[in-house]
Every structure is written in structure tokens, then in C-alpha cells.
N, C-alpha and C. Protein backbone atom coordinates (compact mmCIF):
# COMPACT_ATOMS: atom_id res chain seq x y z
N UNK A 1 17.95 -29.16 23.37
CA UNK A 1 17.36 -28.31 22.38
C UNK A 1 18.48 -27.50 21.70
N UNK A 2 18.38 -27.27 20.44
CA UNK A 2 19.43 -26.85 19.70
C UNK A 2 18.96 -25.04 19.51
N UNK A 3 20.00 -24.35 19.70
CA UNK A 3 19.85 -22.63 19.59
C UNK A 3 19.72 -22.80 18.02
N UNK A 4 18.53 -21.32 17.46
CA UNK A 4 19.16 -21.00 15.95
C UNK A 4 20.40 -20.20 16.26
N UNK A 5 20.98 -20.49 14.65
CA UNK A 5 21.72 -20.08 14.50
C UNK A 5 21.76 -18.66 13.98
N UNK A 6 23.03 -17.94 14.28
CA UNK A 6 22.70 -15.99 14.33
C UNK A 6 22.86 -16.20 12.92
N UNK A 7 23.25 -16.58 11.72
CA UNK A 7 23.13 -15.98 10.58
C UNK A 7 21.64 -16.23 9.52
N UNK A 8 21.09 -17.83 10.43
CA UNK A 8 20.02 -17.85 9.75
C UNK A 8 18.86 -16.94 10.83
N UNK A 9 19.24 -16.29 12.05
CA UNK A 9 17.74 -15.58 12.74
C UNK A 9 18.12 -14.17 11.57
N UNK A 10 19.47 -13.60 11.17
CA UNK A 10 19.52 -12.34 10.79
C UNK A 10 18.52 -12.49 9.68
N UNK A 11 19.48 -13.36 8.69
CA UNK A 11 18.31 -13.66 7.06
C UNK A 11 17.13 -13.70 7.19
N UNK A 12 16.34 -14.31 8.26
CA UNK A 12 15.15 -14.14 8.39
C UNK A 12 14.76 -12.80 8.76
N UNK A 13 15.44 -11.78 9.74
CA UNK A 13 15.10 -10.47 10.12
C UNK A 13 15.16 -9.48 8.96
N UNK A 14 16.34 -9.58 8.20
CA UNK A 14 16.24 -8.84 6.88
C UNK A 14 15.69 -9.45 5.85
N UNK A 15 15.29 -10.55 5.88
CA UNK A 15 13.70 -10.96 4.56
C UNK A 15 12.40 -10.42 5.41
N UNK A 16 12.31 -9.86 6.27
CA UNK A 16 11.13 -9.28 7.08
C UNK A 16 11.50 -7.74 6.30
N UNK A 17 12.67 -7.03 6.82
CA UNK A 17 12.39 -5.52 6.53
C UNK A 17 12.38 -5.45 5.12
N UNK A 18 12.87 -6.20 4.58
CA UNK A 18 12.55 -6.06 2.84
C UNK A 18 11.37 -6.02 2.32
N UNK A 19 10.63 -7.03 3.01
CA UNK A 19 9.16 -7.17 3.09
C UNK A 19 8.92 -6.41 3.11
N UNK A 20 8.47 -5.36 4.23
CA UNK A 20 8.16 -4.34 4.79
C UNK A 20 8.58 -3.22 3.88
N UNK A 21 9.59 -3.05 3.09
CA UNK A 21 10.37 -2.07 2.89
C UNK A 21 9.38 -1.93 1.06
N UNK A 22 9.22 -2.97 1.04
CA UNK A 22 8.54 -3.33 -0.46
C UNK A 22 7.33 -3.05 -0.51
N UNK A 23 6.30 -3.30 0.87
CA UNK A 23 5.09 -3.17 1.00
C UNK A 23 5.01 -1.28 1.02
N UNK A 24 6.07 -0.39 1.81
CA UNK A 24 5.94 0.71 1.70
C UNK A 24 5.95 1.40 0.06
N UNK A 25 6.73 0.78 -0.20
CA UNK A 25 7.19 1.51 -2.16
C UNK A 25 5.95 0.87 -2.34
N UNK A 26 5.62 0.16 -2.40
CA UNK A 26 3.78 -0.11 -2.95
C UNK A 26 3.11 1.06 -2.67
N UNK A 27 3.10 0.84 -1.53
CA UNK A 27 1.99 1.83 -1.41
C UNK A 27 2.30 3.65 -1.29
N UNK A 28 3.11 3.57 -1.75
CA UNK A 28 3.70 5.11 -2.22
C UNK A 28 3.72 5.24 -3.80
N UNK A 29 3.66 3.99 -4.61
CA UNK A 29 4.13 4.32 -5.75
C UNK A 29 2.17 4.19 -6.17
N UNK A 30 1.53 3.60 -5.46
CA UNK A 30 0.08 3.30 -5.87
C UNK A 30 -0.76 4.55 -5.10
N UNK A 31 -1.20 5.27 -6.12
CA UNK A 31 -2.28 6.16 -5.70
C UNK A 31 -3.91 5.91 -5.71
N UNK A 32 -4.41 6.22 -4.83
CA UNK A 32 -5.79 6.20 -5.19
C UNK A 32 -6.55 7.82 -5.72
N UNK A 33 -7.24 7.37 -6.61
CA UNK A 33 -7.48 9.06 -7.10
C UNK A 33 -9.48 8.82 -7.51
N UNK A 34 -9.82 10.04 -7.14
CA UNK A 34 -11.23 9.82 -6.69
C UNK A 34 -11.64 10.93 -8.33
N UNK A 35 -12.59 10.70 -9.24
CA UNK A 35 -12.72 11.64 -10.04
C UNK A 35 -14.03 12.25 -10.13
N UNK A 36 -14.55 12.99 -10.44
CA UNK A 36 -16.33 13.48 -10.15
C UNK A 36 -16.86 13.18 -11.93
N UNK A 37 -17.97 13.43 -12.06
CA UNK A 37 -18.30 13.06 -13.74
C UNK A 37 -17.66 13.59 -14.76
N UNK A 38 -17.09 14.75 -14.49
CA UNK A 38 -16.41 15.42 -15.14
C UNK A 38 -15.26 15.09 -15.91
N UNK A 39 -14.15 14.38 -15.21
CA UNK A 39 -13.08 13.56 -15.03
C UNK A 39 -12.07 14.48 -14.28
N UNK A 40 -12.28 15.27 -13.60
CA UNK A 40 -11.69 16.51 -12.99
C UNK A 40 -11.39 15.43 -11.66
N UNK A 41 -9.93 15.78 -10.79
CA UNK A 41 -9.41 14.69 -9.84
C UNK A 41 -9.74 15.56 -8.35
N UNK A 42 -10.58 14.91 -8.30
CA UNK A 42 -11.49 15.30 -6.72
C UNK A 42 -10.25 15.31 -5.71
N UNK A 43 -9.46 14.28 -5.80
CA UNK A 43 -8.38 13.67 -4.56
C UNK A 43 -7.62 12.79 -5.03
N UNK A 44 -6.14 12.73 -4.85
CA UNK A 44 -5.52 11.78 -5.16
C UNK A 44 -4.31 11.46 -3.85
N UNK A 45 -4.52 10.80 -3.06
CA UNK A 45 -3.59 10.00 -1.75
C UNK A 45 -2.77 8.81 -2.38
N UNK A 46 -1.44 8.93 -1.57
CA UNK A 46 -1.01 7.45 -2.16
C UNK A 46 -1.78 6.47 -0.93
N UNK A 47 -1.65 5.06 -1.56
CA UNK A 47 -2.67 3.96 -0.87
C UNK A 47 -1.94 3.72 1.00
N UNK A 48 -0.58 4.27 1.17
CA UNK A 48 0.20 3.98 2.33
C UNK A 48 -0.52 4.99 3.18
N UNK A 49 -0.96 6.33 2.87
CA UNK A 49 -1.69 7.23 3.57
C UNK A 49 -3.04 7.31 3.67
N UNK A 50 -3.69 6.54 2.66
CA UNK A 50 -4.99 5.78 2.59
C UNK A 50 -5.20 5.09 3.44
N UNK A 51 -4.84 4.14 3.67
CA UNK A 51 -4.96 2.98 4.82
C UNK A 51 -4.63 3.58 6.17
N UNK A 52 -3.80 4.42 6.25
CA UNK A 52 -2.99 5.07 7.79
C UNK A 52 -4.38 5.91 7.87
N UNK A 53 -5.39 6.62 7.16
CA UNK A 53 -6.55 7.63 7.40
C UNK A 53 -7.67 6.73 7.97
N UNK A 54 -7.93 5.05 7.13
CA UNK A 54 -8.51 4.17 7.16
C UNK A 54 -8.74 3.88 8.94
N UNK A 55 -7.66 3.48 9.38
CA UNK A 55 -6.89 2.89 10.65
C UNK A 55 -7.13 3.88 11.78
N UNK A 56 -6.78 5.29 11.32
CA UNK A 56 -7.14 6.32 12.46
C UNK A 56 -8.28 6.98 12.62
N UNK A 57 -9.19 6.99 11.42
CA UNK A 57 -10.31 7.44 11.50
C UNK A 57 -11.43 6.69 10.50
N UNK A 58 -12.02 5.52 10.79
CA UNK A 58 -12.59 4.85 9.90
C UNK A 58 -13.65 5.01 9.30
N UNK A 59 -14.63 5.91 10.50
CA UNK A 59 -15.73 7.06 10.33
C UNK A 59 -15.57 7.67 9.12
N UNK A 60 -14.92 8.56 9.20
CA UNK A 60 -14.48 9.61 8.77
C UNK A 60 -14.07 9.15 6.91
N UNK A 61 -13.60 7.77 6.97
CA UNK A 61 -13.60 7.07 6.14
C UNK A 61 -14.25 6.67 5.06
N UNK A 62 -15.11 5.58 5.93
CA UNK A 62 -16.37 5.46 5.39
C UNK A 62 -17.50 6.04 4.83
N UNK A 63 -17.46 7.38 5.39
CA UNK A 63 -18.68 8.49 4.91
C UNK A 63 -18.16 8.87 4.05
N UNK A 64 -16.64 9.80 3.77
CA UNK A 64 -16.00 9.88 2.80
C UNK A 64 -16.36 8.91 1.41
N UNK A 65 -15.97 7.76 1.32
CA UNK A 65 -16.13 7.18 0.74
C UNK A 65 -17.59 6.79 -0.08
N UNK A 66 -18.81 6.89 0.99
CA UNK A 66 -19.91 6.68 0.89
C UNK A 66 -20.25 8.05 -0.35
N UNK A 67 -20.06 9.28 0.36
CA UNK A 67 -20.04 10.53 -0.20
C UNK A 67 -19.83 10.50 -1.84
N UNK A 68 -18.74 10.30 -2.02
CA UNK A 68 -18.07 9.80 -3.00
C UNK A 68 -19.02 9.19 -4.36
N UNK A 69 -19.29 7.74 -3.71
CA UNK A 69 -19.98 7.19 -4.46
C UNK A 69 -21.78 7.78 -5.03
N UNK A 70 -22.05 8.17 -3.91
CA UNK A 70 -23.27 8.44 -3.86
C UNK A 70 -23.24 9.98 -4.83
N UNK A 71 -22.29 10.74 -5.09
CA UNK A 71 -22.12 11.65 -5.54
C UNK A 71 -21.76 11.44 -7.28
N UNK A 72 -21.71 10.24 -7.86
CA UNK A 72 -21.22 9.70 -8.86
C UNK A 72 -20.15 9.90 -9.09
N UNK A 73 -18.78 9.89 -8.03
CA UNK A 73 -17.41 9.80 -8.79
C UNK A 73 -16.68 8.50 -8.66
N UNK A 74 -15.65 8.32 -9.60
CA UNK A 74 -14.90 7.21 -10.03
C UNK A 74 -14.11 7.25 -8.57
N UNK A 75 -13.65 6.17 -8.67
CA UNK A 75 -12.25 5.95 -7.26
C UNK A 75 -11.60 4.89 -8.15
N UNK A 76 -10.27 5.03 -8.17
CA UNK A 76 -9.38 3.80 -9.06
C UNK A 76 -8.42 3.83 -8.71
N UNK A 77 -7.63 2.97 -8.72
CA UNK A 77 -6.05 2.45 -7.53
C UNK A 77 -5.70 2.59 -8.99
N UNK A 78 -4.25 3.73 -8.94
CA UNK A 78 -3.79 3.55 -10.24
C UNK A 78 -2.18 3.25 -9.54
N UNK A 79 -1.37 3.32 -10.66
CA UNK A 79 0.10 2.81 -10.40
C UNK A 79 0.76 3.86 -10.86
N UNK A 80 1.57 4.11 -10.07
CA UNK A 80 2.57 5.62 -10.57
C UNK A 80 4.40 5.09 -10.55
N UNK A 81 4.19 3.89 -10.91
CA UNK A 81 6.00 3.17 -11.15
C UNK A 81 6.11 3.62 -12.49
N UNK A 82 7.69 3.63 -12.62
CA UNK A 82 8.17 3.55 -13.97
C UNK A 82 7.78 2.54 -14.60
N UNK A 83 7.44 2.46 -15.92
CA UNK A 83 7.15 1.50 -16.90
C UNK A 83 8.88 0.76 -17.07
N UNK A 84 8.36 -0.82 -17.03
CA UNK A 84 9.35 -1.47 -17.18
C UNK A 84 10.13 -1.61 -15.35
N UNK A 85 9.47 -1.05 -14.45
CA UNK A 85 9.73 -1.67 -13.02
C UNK A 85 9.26 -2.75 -12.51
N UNK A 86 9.95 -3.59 -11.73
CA UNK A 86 9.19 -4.61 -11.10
C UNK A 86 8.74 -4.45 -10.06
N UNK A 87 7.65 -5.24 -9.20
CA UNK A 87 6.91 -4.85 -8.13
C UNK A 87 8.11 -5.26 -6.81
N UNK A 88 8.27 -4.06 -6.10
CA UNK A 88 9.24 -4.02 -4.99
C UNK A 88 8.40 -4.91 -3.76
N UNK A 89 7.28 -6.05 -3.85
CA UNK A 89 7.39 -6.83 -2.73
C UNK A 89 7.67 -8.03 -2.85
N UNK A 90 8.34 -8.27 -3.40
CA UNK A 90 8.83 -9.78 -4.19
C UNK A 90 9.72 -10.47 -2.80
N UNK A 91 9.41 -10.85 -2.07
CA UNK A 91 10.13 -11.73 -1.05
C UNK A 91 10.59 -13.32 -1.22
N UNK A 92 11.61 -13.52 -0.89
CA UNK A 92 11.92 -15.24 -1.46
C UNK A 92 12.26 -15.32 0.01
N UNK A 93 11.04 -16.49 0.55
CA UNK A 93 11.16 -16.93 2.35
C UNK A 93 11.99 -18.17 1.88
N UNK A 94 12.71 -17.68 3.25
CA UNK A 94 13.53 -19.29 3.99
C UNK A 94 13.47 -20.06 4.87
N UNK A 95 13.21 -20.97 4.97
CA UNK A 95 13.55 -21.72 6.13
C UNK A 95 14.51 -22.13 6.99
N UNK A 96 13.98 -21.72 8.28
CA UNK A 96 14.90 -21.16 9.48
C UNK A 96 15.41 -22.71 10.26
């Protein structure tokens, strides 16, 4: 049986944290923002602390959310990148 080799296990370990590293700037640069009829901004979380509230308290979540709707406000994933940025999860996989 043949060992991998250490420069192709690294490339693969750092096309992982890039990954990772891309999926975070997503979800820091993407807010979710909740608005009431008014257009007045009830709440605005980025989506990385969204999901981490999701995960630890899903309850708490869900009713939220339920609340929300049932109350007639908007919820919309907006984007808070510079215009003219590209999306930081762009990964090009290799084969190992």
C-alpha cells in the first residue's frame, strides 16, 4: 500500500480551512434582518450567529421565528459585502 504524500495531505488540509474560512466571511458579511409593517428593523444578526442561536437553542428559535411571522414582519437574508466583491467560498477541490 502506498502512503499519501505530505504535500498533497497539506493541500487538501488547507483547501478545507479556506473552505471553512469562506463559509465564516459568509456568514458575517450576510445578515438576517427581521422588519415589523412599519419597515422599522425589529433585529438584525449576522447569519454565522443565526445558525450558532439555531443549534443551541432551537426552541427558542422556532417560536421566535413563529412570533415573527405571525406578527406580520418581513425576515430577509440581505448581503452586507462590498459591491464589486466576490463570494469568499469559492473552493477549487483536488484530488488526493
Amino acid at each position: 500500500m502506498t502512503e499519501p504524500k505530505p504535500e498533497a495531505a497539506r493541500t487538501a488540509v488547507d483547501s478545507v480551512v479556506n473552505a471553512v474560512r469562506g463559509l465564516v466571511s459568509e456568514g458575517i458579511n450576510r445578515h438576517v434582518v427581521v422588519r415589523d409593517s412599519k419597515d422599522d428593523v425589529v433585529l438584525e444578526v449576522p447569519v454565522a450567529l443565526g445558525v450558532f442561536a439555531a443549534l443551541a437553542a432551537p426552541v427558542a428559535t422556532t417560536i421566535g421565528a413563529g412570533v415573527a411571522l405571525v406578527s406580520k414582519c418581513e425576515i430577509k437574508l440581505e448581503d452586507r459585502r462590498q459591491p464589486g466583491s466576490e463570494p469568499a467560498t469559492t473552493v477549487e477541490s483536488e484530488r488526493i
